[in-house]
Protein backbone atom coordinates (compact mmCIF):
# COMPACT_ATOMS: atom_id res chain seq x y z
CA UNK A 1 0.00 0.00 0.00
CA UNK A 2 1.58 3.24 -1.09
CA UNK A 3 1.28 6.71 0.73
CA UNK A 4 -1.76 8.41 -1.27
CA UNK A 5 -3.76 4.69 -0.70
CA UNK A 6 -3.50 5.16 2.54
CA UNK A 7 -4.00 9.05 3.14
CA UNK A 8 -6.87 8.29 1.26
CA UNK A 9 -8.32 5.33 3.34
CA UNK A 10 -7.80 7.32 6.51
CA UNK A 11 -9.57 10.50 4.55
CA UNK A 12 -12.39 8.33 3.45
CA UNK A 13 -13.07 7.32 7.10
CA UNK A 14 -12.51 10.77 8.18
CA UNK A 15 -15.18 12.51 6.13
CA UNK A 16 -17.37 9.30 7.04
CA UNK A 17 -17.09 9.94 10.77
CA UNK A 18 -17.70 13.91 10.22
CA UNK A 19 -20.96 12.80 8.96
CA UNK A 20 -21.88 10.51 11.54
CA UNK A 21 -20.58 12.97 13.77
CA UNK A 22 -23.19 15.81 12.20
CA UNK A 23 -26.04 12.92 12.55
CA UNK A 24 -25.55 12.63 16.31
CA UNK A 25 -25.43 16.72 16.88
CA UNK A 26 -28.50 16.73 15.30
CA UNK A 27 -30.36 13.80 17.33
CA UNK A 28 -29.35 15.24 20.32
CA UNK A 29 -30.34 19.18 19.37
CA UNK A 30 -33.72 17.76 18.38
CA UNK A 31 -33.92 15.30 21.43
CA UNK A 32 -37.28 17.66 22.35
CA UNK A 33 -38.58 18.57 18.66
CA UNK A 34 -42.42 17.97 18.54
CA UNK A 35 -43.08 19.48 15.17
CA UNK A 36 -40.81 19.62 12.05
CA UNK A 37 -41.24 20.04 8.36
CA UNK A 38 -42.86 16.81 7.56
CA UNK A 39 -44.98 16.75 10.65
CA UNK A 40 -44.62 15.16 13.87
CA UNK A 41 -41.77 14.82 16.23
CA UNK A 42 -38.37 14.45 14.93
CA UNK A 43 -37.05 11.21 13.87
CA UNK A 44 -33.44 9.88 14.77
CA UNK A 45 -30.93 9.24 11.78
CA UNK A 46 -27.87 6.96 11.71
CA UNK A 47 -25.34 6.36 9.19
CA UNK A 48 -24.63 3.03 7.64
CA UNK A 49 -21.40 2.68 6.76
CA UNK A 50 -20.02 0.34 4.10
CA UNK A 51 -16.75 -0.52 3.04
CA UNK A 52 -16.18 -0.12 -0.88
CA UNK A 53 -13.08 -0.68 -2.88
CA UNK A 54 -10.12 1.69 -3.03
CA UNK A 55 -9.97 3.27 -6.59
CA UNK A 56 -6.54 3.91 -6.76
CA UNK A 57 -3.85 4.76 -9.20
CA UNK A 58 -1.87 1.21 -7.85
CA UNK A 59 -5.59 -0.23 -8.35
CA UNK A 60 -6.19 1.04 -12.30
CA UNK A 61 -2.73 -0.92 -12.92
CA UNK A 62 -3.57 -3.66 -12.13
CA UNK A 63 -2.11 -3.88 -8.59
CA UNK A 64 -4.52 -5.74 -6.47
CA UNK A 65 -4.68 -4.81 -2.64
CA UNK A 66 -7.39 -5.85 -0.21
CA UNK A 67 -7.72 -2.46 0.90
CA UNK A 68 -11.18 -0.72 1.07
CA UNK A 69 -12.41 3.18 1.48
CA UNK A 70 -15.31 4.13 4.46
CA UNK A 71 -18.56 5.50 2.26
CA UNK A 72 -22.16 6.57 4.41
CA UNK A 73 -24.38 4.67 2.04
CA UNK A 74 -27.58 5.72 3.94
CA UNK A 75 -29.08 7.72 6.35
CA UNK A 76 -31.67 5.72 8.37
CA UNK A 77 -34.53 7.46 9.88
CA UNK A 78 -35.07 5.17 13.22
CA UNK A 79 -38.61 3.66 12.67
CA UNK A 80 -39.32 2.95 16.69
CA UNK A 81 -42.89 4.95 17.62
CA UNK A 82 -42.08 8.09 18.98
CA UNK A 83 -42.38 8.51 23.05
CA UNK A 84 -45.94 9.76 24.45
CA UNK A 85 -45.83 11.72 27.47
CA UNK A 86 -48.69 13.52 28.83
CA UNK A 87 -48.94 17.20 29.16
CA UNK A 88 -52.24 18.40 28.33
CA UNK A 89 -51.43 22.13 28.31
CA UNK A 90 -48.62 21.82 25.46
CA UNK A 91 -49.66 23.26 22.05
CA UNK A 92 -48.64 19.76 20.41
CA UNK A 93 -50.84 17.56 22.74
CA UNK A 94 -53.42 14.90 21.08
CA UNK A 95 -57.16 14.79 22.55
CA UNK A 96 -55.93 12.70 25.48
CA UNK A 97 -53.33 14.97 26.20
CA UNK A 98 -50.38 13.17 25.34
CA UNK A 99 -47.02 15.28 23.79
CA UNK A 100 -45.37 12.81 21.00
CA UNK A 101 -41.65 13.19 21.98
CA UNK A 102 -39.07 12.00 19.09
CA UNK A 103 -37.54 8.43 20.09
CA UNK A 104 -33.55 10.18 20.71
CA UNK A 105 -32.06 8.31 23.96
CA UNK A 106 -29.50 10.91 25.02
CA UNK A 107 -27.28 8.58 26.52
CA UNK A 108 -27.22 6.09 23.70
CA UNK A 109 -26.50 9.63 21.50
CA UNK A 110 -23.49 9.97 24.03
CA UNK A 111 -21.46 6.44 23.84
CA UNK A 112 -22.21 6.98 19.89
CA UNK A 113 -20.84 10.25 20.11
CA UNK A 114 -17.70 8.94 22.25
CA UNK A 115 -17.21 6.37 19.55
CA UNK A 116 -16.71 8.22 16.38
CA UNK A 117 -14.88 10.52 18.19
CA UNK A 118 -11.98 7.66 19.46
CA UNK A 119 -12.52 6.46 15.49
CA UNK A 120 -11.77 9.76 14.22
CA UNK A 121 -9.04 10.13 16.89
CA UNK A 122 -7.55 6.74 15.48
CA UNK A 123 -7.99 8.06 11.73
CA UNK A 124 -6.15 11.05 11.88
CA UNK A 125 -3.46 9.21 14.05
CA UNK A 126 -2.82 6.92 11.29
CA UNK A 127 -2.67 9.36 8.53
CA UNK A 128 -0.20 11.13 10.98
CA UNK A 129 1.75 7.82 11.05
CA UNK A 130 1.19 7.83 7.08
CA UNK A 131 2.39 10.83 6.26
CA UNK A 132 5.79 10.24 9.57
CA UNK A 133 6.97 7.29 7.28
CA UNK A 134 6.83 8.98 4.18
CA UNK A 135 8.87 12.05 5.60
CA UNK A 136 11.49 9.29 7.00
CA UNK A 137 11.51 7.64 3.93
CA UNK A 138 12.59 11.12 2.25
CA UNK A 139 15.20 11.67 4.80
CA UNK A 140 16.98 8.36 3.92
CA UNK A 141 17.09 9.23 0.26
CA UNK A 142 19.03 12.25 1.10
């Protein structure tokens, strides 16, 4: 695997945690949302992450490596029923007085949160690691 392949791998799963990232900011900003756009309370979104093949410069040679990019295929909306609590004086009750809150679990938002943050913690250490050995590598040739 040469330098760009993997500054490239590392920048794929970069940009894919940034948007995973984004996903959780906005689940957890909206954890109270009764009413948006398309009606009702807001719906959680996740990002599914797949692994796709690198489309290198090594790869269009002819080079075969076993080494994949990080692409957000989809954003799920999270299907679970929305919670129901009852306060009969808010503008968004039903006719039994019941508020549909959207179905965010802050906490679960949190350890999510934690987790693409180590991931893009480890990312950017190996492109750092990348981009050490190619700097060595130019030092030798000197």
């Amino acid at each position: 695997m040469d330098f760009f392949t993997s500054m490239d791998i590392s920048a794929s799963a970069l940009t894919a945690e940034r948007t995973r990232m984004n996903l959780i900011s906005s689940n957890l900003a909206n954890a109270n949302s009764t009413r948006t756009a398309e009606g009702g309370p807001y719906r959680r979104k996740d990002a599914v992450f797949t692994a796709t093949p690198n489309g290198s410069f090594g790869a269009a040679l002819g080079k075969a490596t076993d080494a994949r990019r990080v692409e957000v295929s989809q954003i799920n909306e999270d299907q679970r029923p929305p919670r129901l609590q009852y306060e009969p004086s808010h503008p968004d009750a039903d006719a039994n007085g019941y508020v549909a809150y959207p179905n965010v679990n802050v906490v679960e938002e949190m350890a999510d949160m934690i987790t693409a943050s180590r991931s893009y913690e480890a990312n950017v250490t190996a492109s750092q690691a990348a981009k050490s050995m190619a700097l060595k590598t130019l030092e030798l040739l000197r």
